[in-house]
PDB file of N, CA and C in Angstrom:
ATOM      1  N   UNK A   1      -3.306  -6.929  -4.858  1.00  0.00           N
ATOM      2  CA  UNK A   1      -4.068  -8.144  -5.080  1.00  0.00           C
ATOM      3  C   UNK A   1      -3.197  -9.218  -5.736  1.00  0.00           C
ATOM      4  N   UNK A   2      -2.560  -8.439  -6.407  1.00  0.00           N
ATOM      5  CA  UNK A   2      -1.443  -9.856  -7.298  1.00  0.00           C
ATOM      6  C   UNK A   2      -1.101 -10.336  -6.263  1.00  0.00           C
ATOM      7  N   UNK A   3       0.300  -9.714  -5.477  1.00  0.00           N
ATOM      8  CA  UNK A   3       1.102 -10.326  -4.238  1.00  0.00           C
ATOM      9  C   UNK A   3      -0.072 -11.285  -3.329  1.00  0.00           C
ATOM     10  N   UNK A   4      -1.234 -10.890  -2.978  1.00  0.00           N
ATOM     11  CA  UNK A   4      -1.928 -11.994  -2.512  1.00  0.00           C
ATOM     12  C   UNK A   4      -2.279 -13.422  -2.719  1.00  0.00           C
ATOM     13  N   UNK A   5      -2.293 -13.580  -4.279  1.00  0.00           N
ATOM     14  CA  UNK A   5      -2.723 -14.146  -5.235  1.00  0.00           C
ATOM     15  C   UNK A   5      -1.481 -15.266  -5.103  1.00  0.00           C
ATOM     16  N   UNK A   6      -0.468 -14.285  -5.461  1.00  0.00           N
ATOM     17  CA  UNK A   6       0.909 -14.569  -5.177  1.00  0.00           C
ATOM     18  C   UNK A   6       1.067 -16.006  -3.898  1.00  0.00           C
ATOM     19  N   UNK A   7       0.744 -15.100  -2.871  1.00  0.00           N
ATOM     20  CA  UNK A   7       0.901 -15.910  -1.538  1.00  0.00           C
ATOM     21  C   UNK A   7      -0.068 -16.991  -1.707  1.00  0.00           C
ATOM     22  N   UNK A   8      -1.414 -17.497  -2.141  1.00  0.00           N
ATOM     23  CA  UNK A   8      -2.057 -18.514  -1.993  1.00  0.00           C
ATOM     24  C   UNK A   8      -1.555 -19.399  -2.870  1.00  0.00           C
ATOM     25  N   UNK A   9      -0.631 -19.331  -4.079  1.00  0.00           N
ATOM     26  CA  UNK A   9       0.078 -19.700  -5.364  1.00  0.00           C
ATOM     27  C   UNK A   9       1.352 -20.486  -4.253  1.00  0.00           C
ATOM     28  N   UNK A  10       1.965 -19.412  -3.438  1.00  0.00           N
ATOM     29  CA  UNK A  10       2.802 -20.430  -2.437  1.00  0.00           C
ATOM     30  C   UNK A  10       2.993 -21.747  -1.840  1.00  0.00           C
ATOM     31  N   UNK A  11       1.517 -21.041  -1.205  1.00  0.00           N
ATOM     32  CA  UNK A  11       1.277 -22.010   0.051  1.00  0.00           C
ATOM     33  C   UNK A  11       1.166 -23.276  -1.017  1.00  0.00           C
ATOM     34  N   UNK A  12      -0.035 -23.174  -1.740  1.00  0.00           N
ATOM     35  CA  UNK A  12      -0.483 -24.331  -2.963  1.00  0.00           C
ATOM     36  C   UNK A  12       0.743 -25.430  -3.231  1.00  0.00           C
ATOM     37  N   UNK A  13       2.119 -24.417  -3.533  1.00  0.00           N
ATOM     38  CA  UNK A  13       3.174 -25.022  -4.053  1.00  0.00           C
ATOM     39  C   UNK A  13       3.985 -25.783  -3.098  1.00  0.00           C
ATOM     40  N   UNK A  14       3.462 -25.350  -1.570  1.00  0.00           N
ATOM     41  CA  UNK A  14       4.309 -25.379  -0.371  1.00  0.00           C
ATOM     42  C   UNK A  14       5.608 -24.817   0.126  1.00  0.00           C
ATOM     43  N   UNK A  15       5.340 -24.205  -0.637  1.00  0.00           N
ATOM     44  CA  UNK A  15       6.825 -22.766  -0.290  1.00  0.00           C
ATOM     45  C   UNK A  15       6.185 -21.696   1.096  1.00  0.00           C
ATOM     46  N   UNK A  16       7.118 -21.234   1.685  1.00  0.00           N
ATOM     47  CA  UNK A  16       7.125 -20.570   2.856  1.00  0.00           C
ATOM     48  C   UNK A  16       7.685 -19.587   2.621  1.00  0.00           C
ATOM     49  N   UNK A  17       6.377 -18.933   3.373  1.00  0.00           N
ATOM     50  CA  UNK A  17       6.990 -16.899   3.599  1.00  0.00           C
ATOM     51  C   UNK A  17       7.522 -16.253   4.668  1.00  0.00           C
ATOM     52  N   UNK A  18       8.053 -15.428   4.785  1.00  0.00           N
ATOM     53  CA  UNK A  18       9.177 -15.326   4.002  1.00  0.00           C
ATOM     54  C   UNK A  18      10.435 -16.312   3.632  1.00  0.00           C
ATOM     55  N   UNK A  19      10.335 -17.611   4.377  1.00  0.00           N
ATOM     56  CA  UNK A  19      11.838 -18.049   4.677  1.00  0.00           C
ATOM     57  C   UNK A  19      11.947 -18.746   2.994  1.00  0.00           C
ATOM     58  N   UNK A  20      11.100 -19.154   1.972  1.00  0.00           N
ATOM     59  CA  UNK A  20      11.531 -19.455   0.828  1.00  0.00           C
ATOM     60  C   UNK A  20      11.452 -18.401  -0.040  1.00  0.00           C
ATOM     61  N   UNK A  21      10.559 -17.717  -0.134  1.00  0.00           N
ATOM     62  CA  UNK A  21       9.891 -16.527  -1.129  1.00  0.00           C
ATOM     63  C   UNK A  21       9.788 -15.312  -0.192  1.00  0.00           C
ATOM     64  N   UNK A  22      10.464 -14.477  -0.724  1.00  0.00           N
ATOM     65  CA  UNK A  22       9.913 -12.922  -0.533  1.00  0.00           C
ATOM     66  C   UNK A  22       8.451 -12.625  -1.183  1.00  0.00           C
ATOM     67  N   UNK A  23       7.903 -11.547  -0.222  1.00  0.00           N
ATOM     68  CA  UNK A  23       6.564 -10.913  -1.361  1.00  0.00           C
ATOM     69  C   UNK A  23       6.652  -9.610  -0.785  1.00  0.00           C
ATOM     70  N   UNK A  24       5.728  -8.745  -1.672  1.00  0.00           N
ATOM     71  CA  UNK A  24       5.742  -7.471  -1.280  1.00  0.00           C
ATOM     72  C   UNK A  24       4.668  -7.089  -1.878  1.00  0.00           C
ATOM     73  N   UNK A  25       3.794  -6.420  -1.327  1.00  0.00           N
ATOM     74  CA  UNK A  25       2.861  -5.752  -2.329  1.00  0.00           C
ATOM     75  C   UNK A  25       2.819  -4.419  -2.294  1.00  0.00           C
ATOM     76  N   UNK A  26       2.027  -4.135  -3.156  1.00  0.00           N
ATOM     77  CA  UNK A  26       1.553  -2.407  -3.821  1.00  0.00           C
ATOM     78  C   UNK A  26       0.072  -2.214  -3.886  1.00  0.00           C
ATOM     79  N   UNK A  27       0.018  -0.934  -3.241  1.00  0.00           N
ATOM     80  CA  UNK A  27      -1.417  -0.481  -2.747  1.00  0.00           C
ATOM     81  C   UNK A  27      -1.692  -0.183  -1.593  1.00  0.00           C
ATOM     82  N   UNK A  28      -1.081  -0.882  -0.760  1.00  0.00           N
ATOM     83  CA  UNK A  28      -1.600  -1.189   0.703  1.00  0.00           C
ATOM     84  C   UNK A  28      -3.218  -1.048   1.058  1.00  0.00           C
ATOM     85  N   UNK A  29      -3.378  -2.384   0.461  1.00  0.00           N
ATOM     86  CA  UNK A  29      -4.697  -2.966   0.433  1.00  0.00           C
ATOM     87  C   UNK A  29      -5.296  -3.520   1.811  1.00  0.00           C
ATOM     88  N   UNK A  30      -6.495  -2.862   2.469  1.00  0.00           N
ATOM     89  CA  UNK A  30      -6.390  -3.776   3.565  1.00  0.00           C
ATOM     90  C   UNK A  30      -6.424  -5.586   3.869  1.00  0.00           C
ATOM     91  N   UNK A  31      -6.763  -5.794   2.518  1.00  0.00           N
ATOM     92  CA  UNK A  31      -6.292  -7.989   3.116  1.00  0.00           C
ATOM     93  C   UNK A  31      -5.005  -7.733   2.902  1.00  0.00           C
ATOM     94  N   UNK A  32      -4.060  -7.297   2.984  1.00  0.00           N
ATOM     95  CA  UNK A  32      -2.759  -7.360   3.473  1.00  0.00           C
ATOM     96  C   UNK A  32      -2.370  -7.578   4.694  1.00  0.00           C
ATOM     97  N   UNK A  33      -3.217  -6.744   5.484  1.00  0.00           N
ATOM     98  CA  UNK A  33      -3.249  -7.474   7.053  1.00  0.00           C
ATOM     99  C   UNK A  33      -3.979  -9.044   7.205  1.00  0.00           C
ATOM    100  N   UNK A  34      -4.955  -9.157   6.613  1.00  0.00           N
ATOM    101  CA  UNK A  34      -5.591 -10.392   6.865  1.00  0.00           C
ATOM    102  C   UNK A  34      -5.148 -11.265   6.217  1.00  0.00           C
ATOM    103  N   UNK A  35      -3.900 -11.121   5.740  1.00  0.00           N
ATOM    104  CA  UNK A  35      -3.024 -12.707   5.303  1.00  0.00           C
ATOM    105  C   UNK A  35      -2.211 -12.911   6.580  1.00  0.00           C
ATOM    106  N   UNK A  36      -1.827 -14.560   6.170  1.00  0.00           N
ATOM    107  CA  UNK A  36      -0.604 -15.293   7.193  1.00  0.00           C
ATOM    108  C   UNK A  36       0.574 -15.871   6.349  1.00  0.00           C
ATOM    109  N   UNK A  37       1.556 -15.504   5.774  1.00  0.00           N
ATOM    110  CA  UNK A  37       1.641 -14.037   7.350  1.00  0.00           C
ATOM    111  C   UNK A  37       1.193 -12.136   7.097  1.00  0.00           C
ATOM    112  N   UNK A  38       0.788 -11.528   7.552  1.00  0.00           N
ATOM    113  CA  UNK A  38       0.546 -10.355   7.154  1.00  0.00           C
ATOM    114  C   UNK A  38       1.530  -9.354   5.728  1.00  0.00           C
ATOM    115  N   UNK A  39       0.563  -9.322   4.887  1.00  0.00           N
ATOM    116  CA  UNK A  39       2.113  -9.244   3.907  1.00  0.00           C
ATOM    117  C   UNK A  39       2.743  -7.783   3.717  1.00  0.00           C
ATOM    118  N   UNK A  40       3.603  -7.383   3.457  1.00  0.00           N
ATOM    119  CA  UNK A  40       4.364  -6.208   3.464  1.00  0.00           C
ATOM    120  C   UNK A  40       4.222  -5.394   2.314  1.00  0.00           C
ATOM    121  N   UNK A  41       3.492  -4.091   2.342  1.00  0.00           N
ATOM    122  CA  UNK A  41       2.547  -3.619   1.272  1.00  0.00           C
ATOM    123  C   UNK A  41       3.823  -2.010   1.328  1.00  0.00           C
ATOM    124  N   UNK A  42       3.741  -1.106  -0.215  1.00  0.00           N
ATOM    125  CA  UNK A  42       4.146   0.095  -0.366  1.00  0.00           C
ATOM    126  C   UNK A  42       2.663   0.803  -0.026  1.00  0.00           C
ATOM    127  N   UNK A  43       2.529   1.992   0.034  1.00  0.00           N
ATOM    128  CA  UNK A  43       1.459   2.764   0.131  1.00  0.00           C
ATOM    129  C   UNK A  43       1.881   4.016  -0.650  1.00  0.00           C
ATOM    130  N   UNK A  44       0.847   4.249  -2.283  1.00  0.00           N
ATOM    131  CA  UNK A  44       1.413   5.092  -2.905  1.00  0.00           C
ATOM    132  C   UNK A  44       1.010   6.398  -2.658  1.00  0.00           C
ATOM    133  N   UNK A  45       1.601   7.408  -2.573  1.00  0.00           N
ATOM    134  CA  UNK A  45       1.300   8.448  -2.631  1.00  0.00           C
ATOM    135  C   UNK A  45       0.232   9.654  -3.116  1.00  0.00           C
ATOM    136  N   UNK A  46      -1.350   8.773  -3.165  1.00  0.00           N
ATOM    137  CA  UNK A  46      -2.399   8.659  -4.411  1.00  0.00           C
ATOM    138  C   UNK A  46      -2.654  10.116  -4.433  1.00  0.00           C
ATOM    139  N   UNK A  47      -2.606  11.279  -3.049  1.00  0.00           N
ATOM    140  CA  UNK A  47      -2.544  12.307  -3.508  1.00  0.00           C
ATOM    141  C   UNK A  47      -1.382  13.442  -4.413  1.00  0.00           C
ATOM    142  N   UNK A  48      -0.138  12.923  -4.447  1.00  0.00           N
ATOM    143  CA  UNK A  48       0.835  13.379  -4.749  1.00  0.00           C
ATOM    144  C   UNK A  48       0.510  13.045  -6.385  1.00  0.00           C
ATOM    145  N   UNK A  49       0.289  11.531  -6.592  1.00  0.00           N
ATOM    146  CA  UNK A  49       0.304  11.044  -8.058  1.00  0.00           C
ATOM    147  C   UNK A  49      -1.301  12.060  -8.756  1.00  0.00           C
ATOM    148  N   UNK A  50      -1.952  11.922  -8.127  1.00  0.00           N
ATOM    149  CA  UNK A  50      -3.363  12.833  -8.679  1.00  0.00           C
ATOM    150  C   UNK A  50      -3.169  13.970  -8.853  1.00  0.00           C
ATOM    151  N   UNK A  51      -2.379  14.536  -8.087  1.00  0.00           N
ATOM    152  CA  UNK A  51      -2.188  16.170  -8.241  1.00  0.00           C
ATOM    153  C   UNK A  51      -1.420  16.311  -9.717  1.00  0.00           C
ATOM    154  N   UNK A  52       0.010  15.484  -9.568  1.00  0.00           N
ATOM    155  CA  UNK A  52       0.858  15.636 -10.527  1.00  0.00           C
ATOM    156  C   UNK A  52       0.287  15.356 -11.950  1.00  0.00           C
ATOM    157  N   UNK A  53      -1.137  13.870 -12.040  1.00  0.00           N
ATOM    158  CA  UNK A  53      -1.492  13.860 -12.979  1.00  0.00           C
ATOM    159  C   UNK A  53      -2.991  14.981 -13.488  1.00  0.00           C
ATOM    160  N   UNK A  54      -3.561  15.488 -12.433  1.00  0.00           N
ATOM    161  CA  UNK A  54      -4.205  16.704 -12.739  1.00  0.00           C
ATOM    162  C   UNK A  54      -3.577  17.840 -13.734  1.00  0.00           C
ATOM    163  N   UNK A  55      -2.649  18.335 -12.899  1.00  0.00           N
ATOM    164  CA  UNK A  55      -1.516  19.497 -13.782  1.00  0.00           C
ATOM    165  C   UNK A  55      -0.943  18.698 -14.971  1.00  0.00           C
ATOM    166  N   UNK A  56      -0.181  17.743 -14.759  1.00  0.00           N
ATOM    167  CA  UNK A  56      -0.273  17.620 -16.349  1.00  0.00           C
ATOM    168  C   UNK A  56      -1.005  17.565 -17.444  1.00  0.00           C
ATOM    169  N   UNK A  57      -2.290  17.144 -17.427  1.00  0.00           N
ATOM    170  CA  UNK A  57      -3.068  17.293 -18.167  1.00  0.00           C
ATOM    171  C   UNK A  57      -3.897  18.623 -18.313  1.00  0.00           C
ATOM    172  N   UNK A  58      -3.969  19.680 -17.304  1.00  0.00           N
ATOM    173  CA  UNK A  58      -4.224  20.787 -17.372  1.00  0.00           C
ATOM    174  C   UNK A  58      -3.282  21.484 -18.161  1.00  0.00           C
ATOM    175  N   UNK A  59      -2.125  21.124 -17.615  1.00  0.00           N
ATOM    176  CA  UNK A  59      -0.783  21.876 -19.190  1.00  0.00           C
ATOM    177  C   UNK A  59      -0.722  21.744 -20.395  1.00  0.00           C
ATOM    178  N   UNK A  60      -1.499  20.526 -20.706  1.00  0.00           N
ATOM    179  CA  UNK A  60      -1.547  19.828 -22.281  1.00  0.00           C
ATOM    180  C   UNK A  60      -2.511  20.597 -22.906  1.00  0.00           C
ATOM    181  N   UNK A  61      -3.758  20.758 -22.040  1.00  0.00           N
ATOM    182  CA  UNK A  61      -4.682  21.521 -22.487  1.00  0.00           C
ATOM    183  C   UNK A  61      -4.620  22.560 -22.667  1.00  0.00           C
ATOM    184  N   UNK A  62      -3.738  23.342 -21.792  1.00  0.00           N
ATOM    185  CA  UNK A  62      -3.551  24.676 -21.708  1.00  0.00           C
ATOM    186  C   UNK A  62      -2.332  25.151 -23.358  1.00  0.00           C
ATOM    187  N   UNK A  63      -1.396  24.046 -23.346  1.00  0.00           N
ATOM    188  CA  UNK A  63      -0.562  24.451 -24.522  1.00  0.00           C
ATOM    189  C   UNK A  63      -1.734  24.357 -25.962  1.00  0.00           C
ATOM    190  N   UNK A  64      -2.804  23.948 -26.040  1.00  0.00           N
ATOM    191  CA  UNK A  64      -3.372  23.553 -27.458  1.00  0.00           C
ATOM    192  C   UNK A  64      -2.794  23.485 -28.582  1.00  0.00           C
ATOM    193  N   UNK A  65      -3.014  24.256 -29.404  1.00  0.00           N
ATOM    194  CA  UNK A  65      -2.691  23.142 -30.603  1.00  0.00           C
ATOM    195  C   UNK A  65      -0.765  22.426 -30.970  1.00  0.00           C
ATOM    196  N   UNK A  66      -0.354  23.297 -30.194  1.00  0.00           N
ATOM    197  CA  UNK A  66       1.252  23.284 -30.551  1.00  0.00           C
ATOM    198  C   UNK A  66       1.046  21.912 -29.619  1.00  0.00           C
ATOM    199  N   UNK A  67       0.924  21.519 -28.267  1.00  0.00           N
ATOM    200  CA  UNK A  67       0.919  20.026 -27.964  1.00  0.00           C
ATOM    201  C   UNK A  67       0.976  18.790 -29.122  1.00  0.00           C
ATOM    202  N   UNK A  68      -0.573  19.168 -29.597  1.00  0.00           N
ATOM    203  CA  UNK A  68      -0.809  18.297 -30.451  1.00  0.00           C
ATOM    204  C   UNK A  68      -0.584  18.534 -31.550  1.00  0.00           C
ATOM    205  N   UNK A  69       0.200  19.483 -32.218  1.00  0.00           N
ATOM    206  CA  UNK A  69       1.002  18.953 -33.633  1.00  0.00           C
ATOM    207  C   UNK A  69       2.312  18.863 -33.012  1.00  0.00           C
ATOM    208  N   UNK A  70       2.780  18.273 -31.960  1.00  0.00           N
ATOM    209  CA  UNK A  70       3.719  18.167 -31.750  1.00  0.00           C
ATOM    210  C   UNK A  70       3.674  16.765 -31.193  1.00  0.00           C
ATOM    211  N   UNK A  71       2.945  15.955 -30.859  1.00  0.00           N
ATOM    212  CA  UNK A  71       2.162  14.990 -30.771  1.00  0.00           C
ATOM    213  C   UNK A  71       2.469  14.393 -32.069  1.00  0.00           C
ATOM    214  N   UNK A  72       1.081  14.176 -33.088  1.00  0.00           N
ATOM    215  CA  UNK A  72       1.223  14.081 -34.475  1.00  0.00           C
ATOM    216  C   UNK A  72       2.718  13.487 -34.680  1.00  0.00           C
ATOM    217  N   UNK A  73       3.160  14.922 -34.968  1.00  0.00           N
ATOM    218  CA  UNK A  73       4.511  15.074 -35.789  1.00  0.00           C
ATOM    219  C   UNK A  73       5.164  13.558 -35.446  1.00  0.00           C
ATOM    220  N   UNK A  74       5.585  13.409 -34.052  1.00  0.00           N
ATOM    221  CA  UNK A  74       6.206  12.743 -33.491  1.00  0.00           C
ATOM    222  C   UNK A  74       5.679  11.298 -33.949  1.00  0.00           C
ATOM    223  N   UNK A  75       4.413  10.823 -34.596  1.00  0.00           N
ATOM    224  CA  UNK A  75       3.734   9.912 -35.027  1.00  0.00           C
ATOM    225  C   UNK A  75       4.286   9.511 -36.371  1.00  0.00           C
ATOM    226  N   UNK A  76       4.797  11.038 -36.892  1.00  0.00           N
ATOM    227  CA  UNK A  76       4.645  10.434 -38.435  1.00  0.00           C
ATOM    228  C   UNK A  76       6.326   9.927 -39.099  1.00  0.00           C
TER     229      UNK A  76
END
């Protein structure tokens, strides 16, 4: 949504895409297609990142209390 935001911030200014400004976005949102010009999106990996952040937080839980006085500690 930024990079979109981005592109109407362009045009406004009268700058041209790509030939003055690069853009790129993140998400791969579908109005990415429905811009002009269609803008060039990453597509993240949302099951790879969910999994990885599932298990980590299953490990945190699983270590108990030594996590978190180790946590703490690191606070004080």
């Amino acid at each position: 949504m930024l990079a979109v935001g981005a592109m109407f911030e362009a045009e406004r200014r009268g700058l041209r895409i790509p030939a003055d400004i690069a853009l790129l976005g993140y998400g791969d949102l579908d109005i990415a297609a429905c811009t002009n010009p269609p803008l060039s999106t990453i597509r993240p990996p949302h099951e790879q990142i969910g999994r990885a952040v599932a298990e980590h937080i299953l490990e945190r839980i699983g270590n108990g209390d030594a996590e978190r006085k180790t946590s703490i500690s690191a606070l004080n």
